[in-house]
Protein backbone atom coordinates (compact mmCIF):
# COMPACT_ATOMS: atom_id res chain seq x y z
CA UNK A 1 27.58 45.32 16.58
CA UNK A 2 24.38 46.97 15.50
CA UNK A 3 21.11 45.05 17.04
CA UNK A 4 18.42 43.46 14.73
CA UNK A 5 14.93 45.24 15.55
CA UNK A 6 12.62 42.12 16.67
CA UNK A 7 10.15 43.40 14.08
CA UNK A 8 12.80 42.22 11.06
CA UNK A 9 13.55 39.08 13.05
CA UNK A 10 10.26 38.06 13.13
CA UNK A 11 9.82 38.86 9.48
CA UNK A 12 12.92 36.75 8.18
CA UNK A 13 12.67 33.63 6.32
CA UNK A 14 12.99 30.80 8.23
CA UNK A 15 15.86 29.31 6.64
CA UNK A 16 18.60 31.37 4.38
CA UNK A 17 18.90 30.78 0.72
CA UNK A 18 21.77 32.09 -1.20
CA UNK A 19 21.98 34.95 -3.85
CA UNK A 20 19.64 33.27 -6.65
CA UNK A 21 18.40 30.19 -5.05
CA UNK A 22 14.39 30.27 -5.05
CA UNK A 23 12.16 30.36 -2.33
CA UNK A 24 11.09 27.05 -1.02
CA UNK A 25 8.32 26.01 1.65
CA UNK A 26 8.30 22.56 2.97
CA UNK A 27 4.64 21.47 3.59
CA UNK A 28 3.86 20.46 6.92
CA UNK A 29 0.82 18.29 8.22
CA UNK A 30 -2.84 19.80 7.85
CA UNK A 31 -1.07 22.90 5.91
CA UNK A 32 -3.24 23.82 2.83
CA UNK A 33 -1.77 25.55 -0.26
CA UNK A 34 -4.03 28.06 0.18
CA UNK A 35 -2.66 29.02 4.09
CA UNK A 36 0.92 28.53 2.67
CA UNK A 37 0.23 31.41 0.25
CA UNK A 38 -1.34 33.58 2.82
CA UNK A 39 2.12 33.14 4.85
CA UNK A 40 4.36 34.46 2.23
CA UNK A 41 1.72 37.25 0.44
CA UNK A 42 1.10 35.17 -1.96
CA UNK A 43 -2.57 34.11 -3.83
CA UNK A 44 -2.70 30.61 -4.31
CA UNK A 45 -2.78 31.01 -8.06
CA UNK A 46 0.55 32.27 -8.03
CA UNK A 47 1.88 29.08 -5.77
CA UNK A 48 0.26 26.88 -7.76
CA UNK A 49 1.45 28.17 -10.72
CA UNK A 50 4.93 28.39 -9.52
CA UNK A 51 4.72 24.41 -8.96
CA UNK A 52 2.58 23.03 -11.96
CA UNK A 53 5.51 20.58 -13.08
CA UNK A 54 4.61 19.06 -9.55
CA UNK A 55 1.68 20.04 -8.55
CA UNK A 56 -1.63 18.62 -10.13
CA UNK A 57 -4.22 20.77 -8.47
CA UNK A 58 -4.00 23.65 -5.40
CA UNK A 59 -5.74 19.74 -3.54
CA UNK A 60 -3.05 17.78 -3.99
CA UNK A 61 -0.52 18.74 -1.91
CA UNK A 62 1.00 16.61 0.70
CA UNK A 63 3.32 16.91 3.91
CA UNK A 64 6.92 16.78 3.37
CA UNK A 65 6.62 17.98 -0.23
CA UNK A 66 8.67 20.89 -1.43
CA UNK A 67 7.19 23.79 -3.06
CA UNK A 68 8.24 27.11 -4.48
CA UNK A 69 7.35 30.14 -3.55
CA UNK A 70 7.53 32.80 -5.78
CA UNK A 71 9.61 36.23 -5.19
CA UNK A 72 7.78 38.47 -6.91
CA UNK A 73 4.24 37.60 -5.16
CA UNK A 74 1.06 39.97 -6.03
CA UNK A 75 -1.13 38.34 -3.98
CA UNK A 76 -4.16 38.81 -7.07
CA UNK A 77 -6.18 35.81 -8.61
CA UNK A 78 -5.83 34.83 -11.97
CA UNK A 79 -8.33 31.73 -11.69
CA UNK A 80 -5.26 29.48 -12.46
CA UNK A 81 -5.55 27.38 -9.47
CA UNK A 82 -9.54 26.95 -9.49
CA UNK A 83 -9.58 25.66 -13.09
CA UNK A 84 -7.09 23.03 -12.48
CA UNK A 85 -8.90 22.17 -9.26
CA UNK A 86 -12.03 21.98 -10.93
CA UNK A 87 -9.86 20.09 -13.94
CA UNK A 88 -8.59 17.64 -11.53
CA UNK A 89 -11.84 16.75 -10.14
CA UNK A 90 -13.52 15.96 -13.57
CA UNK A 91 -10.37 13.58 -14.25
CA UNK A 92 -11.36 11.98 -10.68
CA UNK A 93 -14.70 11.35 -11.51
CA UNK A 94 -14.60 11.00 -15.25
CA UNK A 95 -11.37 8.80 -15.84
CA UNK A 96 -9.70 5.28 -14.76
CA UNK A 97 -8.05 5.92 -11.13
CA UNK A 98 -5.95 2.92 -11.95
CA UNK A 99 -4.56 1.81 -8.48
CA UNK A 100 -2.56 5.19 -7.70
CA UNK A 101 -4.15 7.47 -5.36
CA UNK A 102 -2.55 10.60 -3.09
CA UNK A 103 -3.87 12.06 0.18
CA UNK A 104 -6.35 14.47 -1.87
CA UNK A 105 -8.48 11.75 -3.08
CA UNK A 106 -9.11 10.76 1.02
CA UNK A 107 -12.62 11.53 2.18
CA UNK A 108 -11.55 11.76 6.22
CA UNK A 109 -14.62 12.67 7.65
CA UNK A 110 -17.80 10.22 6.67
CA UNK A 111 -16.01 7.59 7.95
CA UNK A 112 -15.61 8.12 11.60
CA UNK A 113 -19.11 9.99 11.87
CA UNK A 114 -20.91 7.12 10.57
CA UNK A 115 -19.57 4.54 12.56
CA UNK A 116 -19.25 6.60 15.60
CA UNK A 117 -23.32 7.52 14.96
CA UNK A 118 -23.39 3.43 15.27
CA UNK A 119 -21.72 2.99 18.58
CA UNK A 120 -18.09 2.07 17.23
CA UNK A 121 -15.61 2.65 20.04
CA UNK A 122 -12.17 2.76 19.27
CA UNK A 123 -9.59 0.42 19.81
CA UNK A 124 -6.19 2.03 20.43
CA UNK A 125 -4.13 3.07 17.76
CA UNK A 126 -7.29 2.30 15.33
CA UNK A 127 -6.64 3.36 11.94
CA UNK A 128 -9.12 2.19 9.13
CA UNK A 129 -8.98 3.07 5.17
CA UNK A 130 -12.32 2.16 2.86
CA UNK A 131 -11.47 2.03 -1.19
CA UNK A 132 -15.09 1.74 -3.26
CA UNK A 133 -14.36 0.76 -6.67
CA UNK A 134 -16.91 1.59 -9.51
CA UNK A 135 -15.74 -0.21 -12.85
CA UNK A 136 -17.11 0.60 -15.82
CA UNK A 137 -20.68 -1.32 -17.53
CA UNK A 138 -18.20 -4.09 -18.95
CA UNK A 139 -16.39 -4.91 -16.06
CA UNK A 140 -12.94 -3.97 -18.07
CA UNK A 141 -12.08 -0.44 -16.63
CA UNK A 142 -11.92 1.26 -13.48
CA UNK A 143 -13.75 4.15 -13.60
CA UNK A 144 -13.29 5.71 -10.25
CA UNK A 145 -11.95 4.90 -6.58
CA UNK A 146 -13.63 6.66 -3.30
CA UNK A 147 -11.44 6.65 -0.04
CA UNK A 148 -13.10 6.86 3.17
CA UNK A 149 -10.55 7.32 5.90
CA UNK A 150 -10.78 7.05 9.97
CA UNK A 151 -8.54 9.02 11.80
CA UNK A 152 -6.46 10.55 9.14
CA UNK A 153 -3.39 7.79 9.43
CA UNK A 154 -3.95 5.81 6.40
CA UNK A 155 -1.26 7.14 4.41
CA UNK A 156 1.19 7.30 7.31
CA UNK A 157 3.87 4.46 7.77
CA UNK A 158 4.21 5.73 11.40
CA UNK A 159 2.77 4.65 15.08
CA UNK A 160 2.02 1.18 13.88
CA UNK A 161 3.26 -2.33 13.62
CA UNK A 162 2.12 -3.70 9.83
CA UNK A 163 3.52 -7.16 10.58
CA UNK A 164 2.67 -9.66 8.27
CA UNK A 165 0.39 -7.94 5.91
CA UNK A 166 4.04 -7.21 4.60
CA UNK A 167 4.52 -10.61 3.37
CA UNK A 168 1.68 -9.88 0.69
CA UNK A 169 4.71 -7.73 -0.92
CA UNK A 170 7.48 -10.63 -0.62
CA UNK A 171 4.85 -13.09 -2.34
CA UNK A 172 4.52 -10.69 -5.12
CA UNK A 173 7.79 -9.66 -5.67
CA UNK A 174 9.18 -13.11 -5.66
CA UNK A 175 6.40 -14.31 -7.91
CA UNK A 176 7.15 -11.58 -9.88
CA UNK A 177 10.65 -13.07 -10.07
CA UNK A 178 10.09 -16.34 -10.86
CA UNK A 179 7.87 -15.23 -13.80
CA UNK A 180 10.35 -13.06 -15.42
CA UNK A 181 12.93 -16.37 -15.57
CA UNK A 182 10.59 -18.14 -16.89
CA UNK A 183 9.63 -20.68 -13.86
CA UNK A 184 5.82 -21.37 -12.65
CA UNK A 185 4.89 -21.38 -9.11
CA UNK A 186 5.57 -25.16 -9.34
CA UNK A 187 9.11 -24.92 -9.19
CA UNK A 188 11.87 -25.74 -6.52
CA UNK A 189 13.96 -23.41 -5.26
CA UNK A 190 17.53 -24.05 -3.23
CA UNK A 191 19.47 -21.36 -0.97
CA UNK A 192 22.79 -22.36 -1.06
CA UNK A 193 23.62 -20.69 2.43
CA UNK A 194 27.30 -21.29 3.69
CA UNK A 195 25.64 -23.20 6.20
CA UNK A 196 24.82 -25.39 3.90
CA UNK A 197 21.43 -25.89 1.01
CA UNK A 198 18.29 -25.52 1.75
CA UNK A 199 16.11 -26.67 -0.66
CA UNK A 200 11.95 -25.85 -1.00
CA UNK A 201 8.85 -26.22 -3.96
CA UNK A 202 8.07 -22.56 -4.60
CA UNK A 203 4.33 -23.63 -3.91
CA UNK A 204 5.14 -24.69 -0.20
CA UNK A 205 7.22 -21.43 0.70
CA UNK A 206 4.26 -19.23 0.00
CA UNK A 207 1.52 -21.50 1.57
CA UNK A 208 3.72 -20.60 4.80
CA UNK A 209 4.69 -17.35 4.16
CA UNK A 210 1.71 -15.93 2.70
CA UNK A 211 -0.84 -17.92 4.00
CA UNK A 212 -0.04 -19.06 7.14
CA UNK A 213 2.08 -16.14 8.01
CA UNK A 214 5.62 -17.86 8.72
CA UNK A 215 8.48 -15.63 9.30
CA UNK A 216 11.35 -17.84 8.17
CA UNK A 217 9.63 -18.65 5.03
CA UNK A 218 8.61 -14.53 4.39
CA UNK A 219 12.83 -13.95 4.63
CA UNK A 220 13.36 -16.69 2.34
CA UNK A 221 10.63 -15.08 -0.80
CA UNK A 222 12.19 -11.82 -0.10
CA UNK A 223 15.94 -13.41 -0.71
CA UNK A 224 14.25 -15.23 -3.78
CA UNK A 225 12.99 -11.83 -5.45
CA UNK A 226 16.45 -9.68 -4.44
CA UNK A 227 16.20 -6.74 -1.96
CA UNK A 228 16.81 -4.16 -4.72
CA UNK A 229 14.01 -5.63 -6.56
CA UNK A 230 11.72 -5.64 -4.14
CA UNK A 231 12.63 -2.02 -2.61
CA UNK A 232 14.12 -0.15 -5.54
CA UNK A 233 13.04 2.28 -8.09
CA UNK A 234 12.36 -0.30 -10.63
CA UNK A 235 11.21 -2.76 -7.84
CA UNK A 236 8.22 -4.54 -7.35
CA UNK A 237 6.49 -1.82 -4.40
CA UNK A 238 7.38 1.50 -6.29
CA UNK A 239 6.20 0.04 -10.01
CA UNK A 240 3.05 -0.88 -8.01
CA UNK A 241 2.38 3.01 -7.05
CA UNK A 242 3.60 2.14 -3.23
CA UNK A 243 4.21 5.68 -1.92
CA UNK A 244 6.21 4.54 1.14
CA UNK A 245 6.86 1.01 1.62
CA UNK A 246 9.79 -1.69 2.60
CA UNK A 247 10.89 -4.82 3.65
CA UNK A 248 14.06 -4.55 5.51
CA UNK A 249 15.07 -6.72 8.12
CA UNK A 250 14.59 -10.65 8.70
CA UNK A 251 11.56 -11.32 10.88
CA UNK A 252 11.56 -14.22 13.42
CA UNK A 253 15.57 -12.73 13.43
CA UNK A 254 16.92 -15.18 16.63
CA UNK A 255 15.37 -18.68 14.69
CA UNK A 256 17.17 -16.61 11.60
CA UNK A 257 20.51 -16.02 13.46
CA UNK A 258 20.58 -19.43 14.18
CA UNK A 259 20.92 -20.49 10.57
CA UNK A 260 23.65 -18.24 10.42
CA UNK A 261 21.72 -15.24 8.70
CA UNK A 262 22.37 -11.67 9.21
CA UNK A 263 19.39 -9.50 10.34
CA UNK A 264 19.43 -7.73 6.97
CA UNK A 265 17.72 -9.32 4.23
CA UNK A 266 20.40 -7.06 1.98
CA UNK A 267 21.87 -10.10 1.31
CA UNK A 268 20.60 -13.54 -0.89
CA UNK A 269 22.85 -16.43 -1.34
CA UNK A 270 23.36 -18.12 -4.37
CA UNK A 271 19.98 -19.42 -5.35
CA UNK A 272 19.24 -22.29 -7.98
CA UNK A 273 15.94 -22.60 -9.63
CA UNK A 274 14.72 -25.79 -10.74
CA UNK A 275 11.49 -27.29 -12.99
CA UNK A 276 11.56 -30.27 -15.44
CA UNK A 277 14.53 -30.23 -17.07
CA UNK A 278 14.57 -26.63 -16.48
CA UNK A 279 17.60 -24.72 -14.51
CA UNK A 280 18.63 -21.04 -13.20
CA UNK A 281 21.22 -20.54 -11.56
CA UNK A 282 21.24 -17.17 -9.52
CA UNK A 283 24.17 -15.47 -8.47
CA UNK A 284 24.66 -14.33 -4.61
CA UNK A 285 24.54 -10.39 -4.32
CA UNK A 286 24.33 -7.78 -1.63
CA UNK A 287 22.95 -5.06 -1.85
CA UNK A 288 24.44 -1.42 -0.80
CA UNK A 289 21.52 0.65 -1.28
CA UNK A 290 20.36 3.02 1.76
CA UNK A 291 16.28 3.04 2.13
CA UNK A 292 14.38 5.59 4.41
CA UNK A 293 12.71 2.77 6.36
CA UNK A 294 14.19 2.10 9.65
CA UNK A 295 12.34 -0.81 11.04
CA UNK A 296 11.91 -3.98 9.90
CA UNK A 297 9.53 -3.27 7.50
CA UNK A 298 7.59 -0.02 6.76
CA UNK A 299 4.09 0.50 4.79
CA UNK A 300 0.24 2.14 5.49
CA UNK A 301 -2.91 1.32 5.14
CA UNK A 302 -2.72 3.03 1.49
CA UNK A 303 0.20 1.14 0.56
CA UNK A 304 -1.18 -2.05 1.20
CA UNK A 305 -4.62 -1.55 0.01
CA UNK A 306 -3.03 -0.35 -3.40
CA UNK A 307 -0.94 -4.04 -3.67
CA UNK A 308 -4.42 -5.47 -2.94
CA UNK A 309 -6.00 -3.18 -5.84
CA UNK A 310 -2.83 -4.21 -8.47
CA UNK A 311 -3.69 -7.97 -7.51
CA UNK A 312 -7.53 -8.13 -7.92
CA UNK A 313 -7.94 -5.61 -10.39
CA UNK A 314 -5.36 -6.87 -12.27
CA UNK A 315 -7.48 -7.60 -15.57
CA UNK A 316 -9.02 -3.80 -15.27
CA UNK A 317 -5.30 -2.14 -15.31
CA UNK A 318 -4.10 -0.85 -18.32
CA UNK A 319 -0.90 -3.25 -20.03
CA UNK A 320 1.56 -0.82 -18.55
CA UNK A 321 0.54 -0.07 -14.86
CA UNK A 322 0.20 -3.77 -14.23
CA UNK A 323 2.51 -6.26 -12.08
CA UNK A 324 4.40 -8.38 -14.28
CA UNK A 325 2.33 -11.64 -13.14
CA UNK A 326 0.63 -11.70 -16.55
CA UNK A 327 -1.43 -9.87 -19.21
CA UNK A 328 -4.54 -10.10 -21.64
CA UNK A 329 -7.52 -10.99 -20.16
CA UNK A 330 -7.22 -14.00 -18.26
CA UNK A 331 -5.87 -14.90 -15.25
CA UNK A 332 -2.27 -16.16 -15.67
CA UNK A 333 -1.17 -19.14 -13.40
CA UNK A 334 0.97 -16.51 -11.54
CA UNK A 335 -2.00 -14.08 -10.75
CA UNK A 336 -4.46 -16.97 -10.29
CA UNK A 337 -1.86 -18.63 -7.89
CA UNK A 338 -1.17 -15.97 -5.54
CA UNK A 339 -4.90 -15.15 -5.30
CA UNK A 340 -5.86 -18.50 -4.29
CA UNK A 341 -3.25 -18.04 -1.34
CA UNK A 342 -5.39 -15.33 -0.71
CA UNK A 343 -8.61 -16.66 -0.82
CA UNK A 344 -8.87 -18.92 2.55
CA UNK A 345 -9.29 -17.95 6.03
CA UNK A 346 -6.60 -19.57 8.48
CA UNK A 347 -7.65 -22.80 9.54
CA UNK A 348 -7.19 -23.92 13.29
CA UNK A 349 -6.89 -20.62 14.11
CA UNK A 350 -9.40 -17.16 15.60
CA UNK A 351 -9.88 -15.49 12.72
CA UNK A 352 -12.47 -13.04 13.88
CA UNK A 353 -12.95 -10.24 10.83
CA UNK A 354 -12.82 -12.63 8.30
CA UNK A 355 -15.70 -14.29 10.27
CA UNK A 356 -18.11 -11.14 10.52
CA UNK A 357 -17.23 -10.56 6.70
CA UNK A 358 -17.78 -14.07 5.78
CA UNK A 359 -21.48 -13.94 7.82
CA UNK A 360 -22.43 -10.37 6.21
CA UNK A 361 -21.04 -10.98 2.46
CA UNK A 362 -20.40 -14.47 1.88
CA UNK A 363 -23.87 -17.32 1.00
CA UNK A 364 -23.46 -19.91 3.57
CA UNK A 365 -23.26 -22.89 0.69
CA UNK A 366 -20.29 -20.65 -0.47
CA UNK A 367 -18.34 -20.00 3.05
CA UNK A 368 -15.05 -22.03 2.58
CA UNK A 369 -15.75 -23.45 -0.74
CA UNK A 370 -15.29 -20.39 -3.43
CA UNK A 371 -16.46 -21.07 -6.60
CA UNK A 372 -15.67 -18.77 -9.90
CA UNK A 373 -17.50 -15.99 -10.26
CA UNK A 374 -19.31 -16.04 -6.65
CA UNK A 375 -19.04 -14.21 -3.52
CA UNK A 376 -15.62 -14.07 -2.48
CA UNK A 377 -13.09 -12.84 0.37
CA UNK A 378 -9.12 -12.48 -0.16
CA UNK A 379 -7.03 -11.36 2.18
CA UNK A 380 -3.52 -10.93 3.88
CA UNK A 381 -3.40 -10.34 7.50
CA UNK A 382 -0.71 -9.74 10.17
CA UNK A 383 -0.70 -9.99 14.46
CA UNK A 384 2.19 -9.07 16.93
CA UNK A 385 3.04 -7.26 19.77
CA UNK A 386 -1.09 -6.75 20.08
CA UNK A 387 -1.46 -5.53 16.95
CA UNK A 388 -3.93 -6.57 14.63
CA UNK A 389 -4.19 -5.47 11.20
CA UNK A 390 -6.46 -6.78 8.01
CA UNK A 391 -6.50 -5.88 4.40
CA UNK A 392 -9.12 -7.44 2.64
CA UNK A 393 -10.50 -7.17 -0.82
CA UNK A 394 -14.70 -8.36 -1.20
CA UNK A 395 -15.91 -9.21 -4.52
CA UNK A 396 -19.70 -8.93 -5.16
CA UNK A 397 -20.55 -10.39 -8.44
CA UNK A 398 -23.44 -9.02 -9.38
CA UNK A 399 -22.71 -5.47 -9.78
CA UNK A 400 -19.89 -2.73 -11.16
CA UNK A 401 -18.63 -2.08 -7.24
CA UNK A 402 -15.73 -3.93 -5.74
CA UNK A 403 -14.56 -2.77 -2.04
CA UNK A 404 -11.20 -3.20 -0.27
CA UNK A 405 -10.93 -2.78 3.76
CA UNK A 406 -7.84 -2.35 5.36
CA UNK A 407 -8.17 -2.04 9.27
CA UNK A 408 -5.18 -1.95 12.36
CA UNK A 409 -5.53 -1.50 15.94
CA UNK A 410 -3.45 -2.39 18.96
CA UNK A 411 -5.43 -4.49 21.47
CA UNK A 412 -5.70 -8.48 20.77
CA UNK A 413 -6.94 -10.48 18.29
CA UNK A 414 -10.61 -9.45 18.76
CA UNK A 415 -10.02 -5.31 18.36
CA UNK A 416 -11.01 -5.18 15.16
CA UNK A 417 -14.06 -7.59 15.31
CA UNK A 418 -16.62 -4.32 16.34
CA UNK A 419 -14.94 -2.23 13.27
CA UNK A 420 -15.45 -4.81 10.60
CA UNK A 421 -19.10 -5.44 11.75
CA UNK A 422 -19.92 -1.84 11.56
CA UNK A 423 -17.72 -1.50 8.06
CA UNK A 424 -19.87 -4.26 6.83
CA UNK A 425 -23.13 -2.80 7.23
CA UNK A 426 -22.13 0.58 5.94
CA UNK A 427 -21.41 -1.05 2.98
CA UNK A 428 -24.53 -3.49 2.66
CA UNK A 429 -26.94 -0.66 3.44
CA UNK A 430 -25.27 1.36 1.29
CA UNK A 431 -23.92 3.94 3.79
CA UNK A 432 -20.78 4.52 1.68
């Protein structure tokens, strides 16, 4: 058998296509279109061009996506690529964002050099994302979103534990639920489990769940909206724009067991729904579908600062990108319900960043007594296994800017109290 010189070796494709398949790269983190071309002898033009039908601008790439690279390479410029770059960034600036962002709207770098250059040290595992919101003069559009990252993990599901800021997506799917058969928040809800009913008002599931953070109560709203239609292609998280996020499993899963649940939440019992004279009857299902998320649940800081933008910037969505909890121009008693769950900090209970955003943002003849159209905080939290994580939305009513803040880190209930504090000034001395 003849030997292969190392020089051709080293020169083969990584992986072998057969005759007539095309040439595909798969990107990997921190790769750039631009070094991807260089790689194969291409100019990024001709990449870019080879992928327009997914590919936006030569920016907008992301890890794990798969691109084509052409076989007949030049390696010349056409100016393809920097007219749609330059294209792309007039629709940034110049257009509604809506609530659907990608990794090449993230600024990564002001971030951490501001609040390092103010004495912010680190908690472990500290991951932070910033979303400034400019609407337009009359309050009814979006006209841009700026993303300030720390640490470049924002849009990554991985090396952190979300915990309950997932139940912000089991409130909205199941509200989402109950509006689409017709019921208001007001109405009562019973799991006919084989262990026998178990019967609830809507109202009192979600002060638990989303409010207060129970875990029994979170794996009973995600059995109310259906797994598929929380995790699916038409579900609640992908219509939202959710790039990668899930609820999977039961939390709380031994208190669960002991009701005789599986660990899944694949599964919802037969489920009548009750108000006045009103009835629904819902028919047990299981679901078979495989999802990419293998813990319990999976999301990032993007994901759940985009739920937070669908929620409060509901009214400034256009008809069709909106969560089906209402439309026009008022609130609907869906919309206004869940944000009310959202409005209060946890009584009886440290509640640290809501405190230092509270002191910097919040009139003290306001704090714990929101009225319309003041100074407000909503927000959906989650703690366990020492990690703390916050996603917060602040409304400042006199002017066109509206700010979300979504924070984790991994040591105690106090590792985020330094971040927010910093975060706050930034934004009242206007840093960002």
């Amino acid at each position: 058998m003849t030997a292969v010189p190392a020089l051709l070796l080293l020169l083969a494709p990584t992986v072998a296509r057969a005759d007539g398949e095309p040439r595909t790269h798969t990107v990997k983190k921190g790769e750039a279109i631009h070094s991807i071309a260089k790689q194969y002898g291409c100019s990024v033009d001709e990449v870019f061009t080879a992928n327009q039908d997914r590919v936006s601008s030569p920016t907008k790439i992301f890890p794990g996506q798969v691109l084509t690279i052409p076989d007949d390479c030049t390696g010349k410029k056409t100016g393809k690529a920097k007219k749609a770059k330059g294209t792309a960034r007039k629709e940034q600036y110049g257009r509604s964002r809506d609530c659907r962002w990608d990794a090449a709207d993230v600024n990564s770098r002001t971030l951490k050099r501001k609040m390092k250059s103010k004495g912010f040290k680190a908690p472990p595992g500290f991951r932070a994302l910033i979303v400034k919101t400019t609407l337009s003069r009359d309050r009814k559009r979006i006209l841009k979103h700026e993303l300030f990252d720390y640490g470049g993990e924002s849009m990554s599901h991985r090396g952190w534990n979300p915990a309950s800021t997932v139940k912000l997506f089991s409130g909205v799917s199941a509200l989402e639920r109950l509006k689409e058969l017709g019921f208001s928040p007001q109405a009562r809800v019973t799991f006919h489990y084989d262990s026998g009913d178990k019967s609830f008002k809507v109202e009192d599931l979600y002060e638990k769940a989303v409010h207060l953070s129970k875990n029994i109560e979170h794996n009973r709203l995600v059995q109310l909206a259906g797994f598929d239609r929380v995790n699916g292609k038409r579900g609640t998280l992908k219509r939202a724009g959710l790039d990668f996020s899930y609820v999977m499993r039961a939390y709380e899963q031994s208190n669960w067991a002991k009701e005789g649940h599986p660990p899944s939440l694949a599964a919802s019992p037969k489920i009548t729904v009750t108000e006045g004279k009103r009835k629904k009857v819902l028919k047990a299902r299981k679901s078979k579908t495989k999802y990419p998320c293998h813990s319990a649940a999976c999301t990032s800081l993007s994901d759940l600062s985009k739920m937070m933008c669908n929620l409060m910037l509901h009214e400034q969505l256009p008809q069709d990108q909106r969560l089906n909890l209402g439309s026009g121009r008022g609130q609907s008693k869906h919309l206004l319900f869940i944000r009310r769950k959202l409005n209060r900090k946890r009584s009886g209970k440290k509640d640290a960043v809501w405190d230092v955003l509270e002191k910097h943002f919040i009139p003290k003849d306001q704090r714990e007594n929101p009225i319309k159209g003041g100074y407000q905080l909503f927000r959906k939290a989650g703690y366990s296994e020492e990690w703390l994580s916050e996603n917060m939305y602040i409304y400042l009513p006199h002017g066109r800017t509206r700010w979300i803040v979504s924070l984790a880190g991994h040591d105690g209930r106090t590792c985020l109290t330094q971040a927010a504090d910093i975060i706050a000034k930034l934004i009242k001395d206007g840093e960002l």
